[in-house]
N, C-alpha and C. Protein backbone atom coordinates (compact mmCIF):
# COMPACT_ATOMS: atom_id res chain seq x y z
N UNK A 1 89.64 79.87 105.08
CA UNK A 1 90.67 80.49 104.29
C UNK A 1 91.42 81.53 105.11
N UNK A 2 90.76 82.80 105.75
CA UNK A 2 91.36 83.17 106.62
C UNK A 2 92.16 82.57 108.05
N UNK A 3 91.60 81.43 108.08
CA UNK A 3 92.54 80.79 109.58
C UNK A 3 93.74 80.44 109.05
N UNK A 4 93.65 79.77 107.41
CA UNK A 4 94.86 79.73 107.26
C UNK A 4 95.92 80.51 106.48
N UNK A 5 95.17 81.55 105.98
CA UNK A 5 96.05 82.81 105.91
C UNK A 5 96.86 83.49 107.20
N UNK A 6 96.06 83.43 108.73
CA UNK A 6 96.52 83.65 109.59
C UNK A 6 97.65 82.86 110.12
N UNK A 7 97.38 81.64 109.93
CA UNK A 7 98.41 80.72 110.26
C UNK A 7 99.82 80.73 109.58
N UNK A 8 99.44 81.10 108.52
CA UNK A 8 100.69 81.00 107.63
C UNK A 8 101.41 82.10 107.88
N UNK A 9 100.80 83.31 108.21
CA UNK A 9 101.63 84.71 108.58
C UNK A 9 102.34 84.82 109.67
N UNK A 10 101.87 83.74 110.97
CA UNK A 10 102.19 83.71 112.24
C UNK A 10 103.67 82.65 111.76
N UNK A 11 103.27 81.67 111.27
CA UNK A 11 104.22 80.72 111.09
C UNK A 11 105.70 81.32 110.34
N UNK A 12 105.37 82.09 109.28
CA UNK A 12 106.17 83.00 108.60
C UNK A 12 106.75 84.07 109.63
N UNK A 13 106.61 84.50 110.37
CA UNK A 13 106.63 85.40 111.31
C UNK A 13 107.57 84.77 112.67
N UNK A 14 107.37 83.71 112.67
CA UNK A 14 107.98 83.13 114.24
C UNK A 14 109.60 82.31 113.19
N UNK A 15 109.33 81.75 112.36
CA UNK A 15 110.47 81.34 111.09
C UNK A 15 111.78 82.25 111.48
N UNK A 16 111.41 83.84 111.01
CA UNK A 16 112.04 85.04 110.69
C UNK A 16 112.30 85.85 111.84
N UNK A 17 111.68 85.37 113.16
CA UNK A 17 112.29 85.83 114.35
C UNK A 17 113.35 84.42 114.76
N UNK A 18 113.65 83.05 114.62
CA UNK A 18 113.67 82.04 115.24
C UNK A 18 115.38 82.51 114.15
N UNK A 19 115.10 83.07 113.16
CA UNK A 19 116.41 82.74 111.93
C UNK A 19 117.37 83.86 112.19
N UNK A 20 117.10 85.19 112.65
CA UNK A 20 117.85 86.18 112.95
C UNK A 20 118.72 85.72 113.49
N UNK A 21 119.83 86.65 113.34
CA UNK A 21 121.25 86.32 113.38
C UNK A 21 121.59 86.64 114.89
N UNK A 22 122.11 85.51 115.83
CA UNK A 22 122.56 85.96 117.02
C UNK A 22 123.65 85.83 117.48
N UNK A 23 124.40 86.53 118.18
CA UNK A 23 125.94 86.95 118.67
C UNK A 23 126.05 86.02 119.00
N UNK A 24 127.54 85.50 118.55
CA UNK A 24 128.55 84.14 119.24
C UNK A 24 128.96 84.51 120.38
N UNK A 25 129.17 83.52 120.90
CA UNK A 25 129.56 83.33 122.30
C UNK A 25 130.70 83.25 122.38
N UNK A 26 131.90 84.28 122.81
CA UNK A 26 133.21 83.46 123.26
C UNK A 26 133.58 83.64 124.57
N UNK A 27 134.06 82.98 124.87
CA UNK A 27 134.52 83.64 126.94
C UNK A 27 135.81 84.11 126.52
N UNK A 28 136.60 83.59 125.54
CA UNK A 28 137.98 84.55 125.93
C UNK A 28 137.68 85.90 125.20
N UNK A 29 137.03 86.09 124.17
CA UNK A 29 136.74 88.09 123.98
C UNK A 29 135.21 88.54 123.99
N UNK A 30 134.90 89.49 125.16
CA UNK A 30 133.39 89.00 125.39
C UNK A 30 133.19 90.39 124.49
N UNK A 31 134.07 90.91 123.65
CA UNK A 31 133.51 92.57 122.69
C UNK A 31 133.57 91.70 121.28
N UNK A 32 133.49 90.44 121.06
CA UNK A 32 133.45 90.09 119.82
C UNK A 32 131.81 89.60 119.25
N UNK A 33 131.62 90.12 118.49
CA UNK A 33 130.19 90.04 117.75
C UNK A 33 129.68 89.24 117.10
N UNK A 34 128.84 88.17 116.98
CA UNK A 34 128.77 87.47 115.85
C UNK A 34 128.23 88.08 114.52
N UNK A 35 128.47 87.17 113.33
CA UNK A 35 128.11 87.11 112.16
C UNK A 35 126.79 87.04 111.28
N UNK A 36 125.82 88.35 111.15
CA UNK A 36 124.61 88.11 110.57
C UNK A 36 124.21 87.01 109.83
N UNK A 37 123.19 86.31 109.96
CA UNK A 37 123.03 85.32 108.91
C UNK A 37 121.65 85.81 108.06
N UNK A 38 120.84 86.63 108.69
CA UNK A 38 119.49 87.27 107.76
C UNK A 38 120.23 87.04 106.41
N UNK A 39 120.57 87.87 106.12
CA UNK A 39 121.27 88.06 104.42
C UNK A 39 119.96 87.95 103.10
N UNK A 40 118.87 88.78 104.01
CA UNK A 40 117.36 89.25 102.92
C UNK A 40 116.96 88.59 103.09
N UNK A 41 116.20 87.28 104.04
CA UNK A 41 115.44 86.47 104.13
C UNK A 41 114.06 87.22 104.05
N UNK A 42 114.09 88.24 104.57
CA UNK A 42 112.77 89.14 104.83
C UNK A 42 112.36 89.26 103.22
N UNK A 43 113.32 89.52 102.04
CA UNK A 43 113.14 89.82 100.92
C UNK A 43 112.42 88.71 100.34
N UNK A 44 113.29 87.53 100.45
CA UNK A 44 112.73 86.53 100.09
C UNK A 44 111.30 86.04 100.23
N UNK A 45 111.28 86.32 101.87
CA UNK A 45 109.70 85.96 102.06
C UNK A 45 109.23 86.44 101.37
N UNK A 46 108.90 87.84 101.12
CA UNK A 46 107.79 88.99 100.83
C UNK A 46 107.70 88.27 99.46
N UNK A 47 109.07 87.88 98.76
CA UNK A 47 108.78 88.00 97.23
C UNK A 47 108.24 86.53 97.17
N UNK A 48 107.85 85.43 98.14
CA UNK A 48 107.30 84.50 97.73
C UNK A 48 105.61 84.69 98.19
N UNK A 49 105.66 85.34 99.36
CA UNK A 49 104.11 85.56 99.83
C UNK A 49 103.59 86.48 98.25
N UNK A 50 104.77 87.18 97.61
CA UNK A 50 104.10 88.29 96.35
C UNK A 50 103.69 87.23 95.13
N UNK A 51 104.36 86.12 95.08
CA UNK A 51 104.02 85.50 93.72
C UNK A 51 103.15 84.45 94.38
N UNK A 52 103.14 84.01 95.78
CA UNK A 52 101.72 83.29 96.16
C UNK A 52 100.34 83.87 95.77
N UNK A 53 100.51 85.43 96.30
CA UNK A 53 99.29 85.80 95.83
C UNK A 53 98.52 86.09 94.24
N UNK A 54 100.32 85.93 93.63
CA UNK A 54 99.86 86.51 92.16
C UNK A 54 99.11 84.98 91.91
N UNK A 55 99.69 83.67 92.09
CA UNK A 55 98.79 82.60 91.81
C UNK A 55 97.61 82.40 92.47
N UNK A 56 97.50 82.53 93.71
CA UNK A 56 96.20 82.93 94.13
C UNK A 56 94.99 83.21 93.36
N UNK A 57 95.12 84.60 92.76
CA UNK A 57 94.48 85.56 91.73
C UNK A 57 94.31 84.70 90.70
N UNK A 58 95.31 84.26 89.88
CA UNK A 58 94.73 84.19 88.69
C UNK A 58 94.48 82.67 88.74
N UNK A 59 94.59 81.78 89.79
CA UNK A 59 93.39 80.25 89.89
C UNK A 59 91.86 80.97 90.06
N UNK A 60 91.72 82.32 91.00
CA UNK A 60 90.56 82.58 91.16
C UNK A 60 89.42 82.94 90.15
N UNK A 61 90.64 84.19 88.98
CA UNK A 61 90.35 84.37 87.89
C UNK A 61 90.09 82.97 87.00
N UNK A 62 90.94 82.11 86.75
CA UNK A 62 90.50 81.20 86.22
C UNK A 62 88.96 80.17 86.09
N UNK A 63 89.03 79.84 87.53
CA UNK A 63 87.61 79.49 88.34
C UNK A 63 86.67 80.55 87.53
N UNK A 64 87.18 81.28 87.97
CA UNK A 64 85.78 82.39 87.95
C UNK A 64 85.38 82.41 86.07
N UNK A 65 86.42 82.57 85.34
CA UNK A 65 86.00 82.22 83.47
C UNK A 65 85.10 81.03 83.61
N UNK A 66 85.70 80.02 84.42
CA UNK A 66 84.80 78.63 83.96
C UNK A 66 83.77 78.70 84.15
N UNK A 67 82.99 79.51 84.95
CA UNK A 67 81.65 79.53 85.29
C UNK A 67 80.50 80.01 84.21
């Protein structure tokens, strides 16, 4: 369970460095910047790793009544 908790954080982690937004390239104006594309991905994650764990919990809770 932990290897793949680890895995999933690394994987989540390399995603959100690989997605950051990087400067366009132009040769005729080299002071022009590109266009962020993040636009809260970071948010997003967190709020799906937050309701992963809320299901997490309550299958465990569940399990755990049936006994």
């Amino acid at each position: 369970m932990a290897k793949k908790l680890l895995l999933s954080a690394l994987f989540a982690l390399a995603i959100t460095i690989v997605a950051s937004a990087q400067p366009s390239f132009d040769p005729l104006n080299p002071n022009a910047e590109g266009i962020p594309v993040d636009g809260g991905i970071g948010f997003l994650l967190a709020g799906g790793a937050a309701y992963g764990l809320k299901k997490l919990k309550a299958k465990k809770a569940l399990a755990k009544a049936a006994e």
